[in-house]
Protein backbone atom coordinates (compact mmCIF):
# COMPACT_ATOMS: atom_id res chain seq x y z
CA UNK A 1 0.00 0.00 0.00
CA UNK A 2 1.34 3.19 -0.78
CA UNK A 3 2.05 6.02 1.49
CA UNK A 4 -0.82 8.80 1.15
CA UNK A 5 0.34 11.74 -0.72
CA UNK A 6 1.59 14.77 1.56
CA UNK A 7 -0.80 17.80 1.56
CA UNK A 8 1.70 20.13 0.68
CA UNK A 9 -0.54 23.52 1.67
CA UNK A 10 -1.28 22.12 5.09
CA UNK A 11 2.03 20.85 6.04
CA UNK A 12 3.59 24.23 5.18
CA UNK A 13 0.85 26.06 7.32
CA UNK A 14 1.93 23.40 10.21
CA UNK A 15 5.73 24.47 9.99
CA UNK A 16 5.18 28.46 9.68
CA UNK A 17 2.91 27.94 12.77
CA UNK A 18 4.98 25.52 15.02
CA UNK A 19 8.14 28.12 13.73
CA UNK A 20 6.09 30.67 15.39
CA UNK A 21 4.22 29.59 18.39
CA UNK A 22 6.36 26.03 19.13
CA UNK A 23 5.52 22.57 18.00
CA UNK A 24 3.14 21.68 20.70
CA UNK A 25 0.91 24.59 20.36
CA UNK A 26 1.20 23.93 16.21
CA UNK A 27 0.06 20.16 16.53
CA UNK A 28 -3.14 21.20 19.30
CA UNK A 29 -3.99 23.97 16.67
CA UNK A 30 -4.18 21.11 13.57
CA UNK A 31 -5.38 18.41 15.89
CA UNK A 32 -1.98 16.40 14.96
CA UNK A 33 0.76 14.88 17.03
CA UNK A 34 4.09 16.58 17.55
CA UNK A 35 5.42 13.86 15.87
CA UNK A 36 3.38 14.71 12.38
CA UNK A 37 4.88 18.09 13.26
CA UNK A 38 8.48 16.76 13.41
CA UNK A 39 8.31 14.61 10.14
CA UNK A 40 7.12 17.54 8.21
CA UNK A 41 10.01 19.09 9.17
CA UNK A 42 11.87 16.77 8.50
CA UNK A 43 10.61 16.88 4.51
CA UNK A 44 11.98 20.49 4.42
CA UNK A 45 15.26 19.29 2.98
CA UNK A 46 14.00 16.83 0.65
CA UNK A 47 10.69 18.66 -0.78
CA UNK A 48 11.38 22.19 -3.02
CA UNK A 49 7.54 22.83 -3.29
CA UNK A 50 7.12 22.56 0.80
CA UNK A 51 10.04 24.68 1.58
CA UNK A 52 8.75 27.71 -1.04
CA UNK A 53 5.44 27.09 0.50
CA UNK A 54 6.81 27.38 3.83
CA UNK A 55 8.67 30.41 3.75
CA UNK A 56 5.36 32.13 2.48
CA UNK A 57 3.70 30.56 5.18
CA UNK A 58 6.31 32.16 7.29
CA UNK A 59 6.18 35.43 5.69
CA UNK A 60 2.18 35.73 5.90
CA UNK A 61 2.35 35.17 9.60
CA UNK A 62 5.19 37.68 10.25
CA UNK A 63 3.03 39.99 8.25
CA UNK A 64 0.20 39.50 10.42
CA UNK A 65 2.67 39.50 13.74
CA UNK A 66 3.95 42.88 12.57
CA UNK A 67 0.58 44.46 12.35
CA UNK A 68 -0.86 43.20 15.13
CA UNK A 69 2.04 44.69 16.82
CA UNK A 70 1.65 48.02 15.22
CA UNK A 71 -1.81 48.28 16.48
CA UNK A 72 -0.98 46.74 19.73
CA UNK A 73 1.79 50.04 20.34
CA UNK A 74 -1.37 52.47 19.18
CA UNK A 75 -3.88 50.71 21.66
CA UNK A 76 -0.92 50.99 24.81
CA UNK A 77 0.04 54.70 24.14
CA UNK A 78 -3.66 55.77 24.31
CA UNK A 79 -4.40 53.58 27.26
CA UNK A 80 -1.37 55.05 29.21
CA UNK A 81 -2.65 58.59 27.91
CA UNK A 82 -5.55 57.72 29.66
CA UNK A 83 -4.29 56.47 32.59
CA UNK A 84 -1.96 59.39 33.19
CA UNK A 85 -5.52 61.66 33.12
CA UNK A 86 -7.15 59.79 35.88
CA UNK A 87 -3.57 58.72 37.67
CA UNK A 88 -4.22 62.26 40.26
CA UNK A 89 -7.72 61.26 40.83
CA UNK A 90 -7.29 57.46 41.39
CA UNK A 91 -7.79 55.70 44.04
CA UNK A 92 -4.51 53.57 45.16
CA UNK A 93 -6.38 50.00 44.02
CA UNK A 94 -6.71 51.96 40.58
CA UNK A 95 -3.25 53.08 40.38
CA UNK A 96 -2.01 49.07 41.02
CA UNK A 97 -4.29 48.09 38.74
CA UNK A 98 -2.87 50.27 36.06
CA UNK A 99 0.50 49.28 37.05
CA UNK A 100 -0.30 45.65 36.50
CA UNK A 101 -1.93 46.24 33.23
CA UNK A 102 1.15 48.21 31.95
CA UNK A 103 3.34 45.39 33.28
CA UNK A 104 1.24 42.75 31.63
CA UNK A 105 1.45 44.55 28.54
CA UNK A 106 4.94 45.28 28.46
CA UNK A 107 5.40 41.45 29.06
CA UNK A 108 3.29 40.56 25.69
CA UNK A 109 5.12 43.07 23.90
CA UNK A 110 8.34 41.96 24.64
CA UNK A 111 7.39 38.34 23.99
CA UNK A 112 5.76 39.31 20.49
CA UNK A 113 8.16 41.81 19.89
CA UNK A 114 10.01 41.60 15.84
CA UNK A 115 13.90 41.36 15.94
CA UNK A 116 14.13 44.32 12.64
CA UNK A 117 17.55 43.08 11.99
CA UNK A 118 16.26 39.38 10.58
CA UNK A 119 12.34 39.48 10.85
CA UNK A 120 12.12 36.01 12.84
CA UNK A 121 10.20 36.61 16.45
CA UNK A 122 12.25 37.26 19.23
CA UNK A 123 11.97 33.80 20.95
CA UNK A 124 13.11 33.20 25.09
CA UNK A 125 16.73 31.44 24.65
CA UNK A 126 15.60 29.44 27.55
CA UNK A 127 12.79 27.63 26.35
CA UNK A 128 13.73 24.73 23.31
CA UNK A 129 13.02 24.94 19.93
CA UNK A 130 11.46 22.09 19.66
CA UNK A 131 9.95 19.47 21.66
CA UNK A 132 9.83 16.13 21.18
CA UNK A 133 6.71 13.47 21.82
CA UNK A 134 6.09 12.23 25.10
């Protein structure tokens, strides 16, 4: 029996997203195993098609992750502007508040946040890569 034939589109949209939010989250978001995830990868090296249609995959989703970002900076400068107008009146469980939310904020920035140099996400040099099936 021969091995069914690769769905070229899909596995490319599998790679861009495990490149971008980790293989575990990739293969819950397709309802695959990390495994499938890992064996796509895998056909990078040997498949032309898949790797063009990968790095558009990858390229549509840093396009997206750049814009959200954009509007992300426009939505925490006005909330800030806003906060600074109430800050004198506030009580002191509204001014923690705040603080958290800015915190919070600044935290999801920094772990969206684009590296301009090379256009790959920023990703926390202490967490792997990859992971690898249970």
């Amino acid at each position: 029996m021969a091995a069914p034939r690769l769905d070229s589109e899909r596995a490319a949209q599998v790679i861009a997203a495990a490149d971008q939010f980790g293989v575990e989250k990739a293969a819950k978001l397709f309802g695959i195993a990390t495994r499938t995830v890992e064996r796509y990868r895998a056909r990078l090296e040997l498949d032309p098609e898949l790797s063009v249609r990968v790095d558009n995959k990858r390229q549509e989703l840093l396009a997206k992750t750049k814009h959200w970002a954009e509007e992300a900076d426009e939505f925490m400068s006005e909330a800030l502007t806003v906060m600074r107008q109430k800050l004198p009146a506030a009580e002191l469980r509204d001014v923690v508040g705040a603080y958290k939310i800015v915190g919070e904020l600044t935290l999801t920035r920094q772990a969206l946040m684009i590296d301009e140099n090379d256009d790959e996400p920023v990703r926390n040099p202490e967490s792997p890569e990859t992971e690898e099936d249970p």
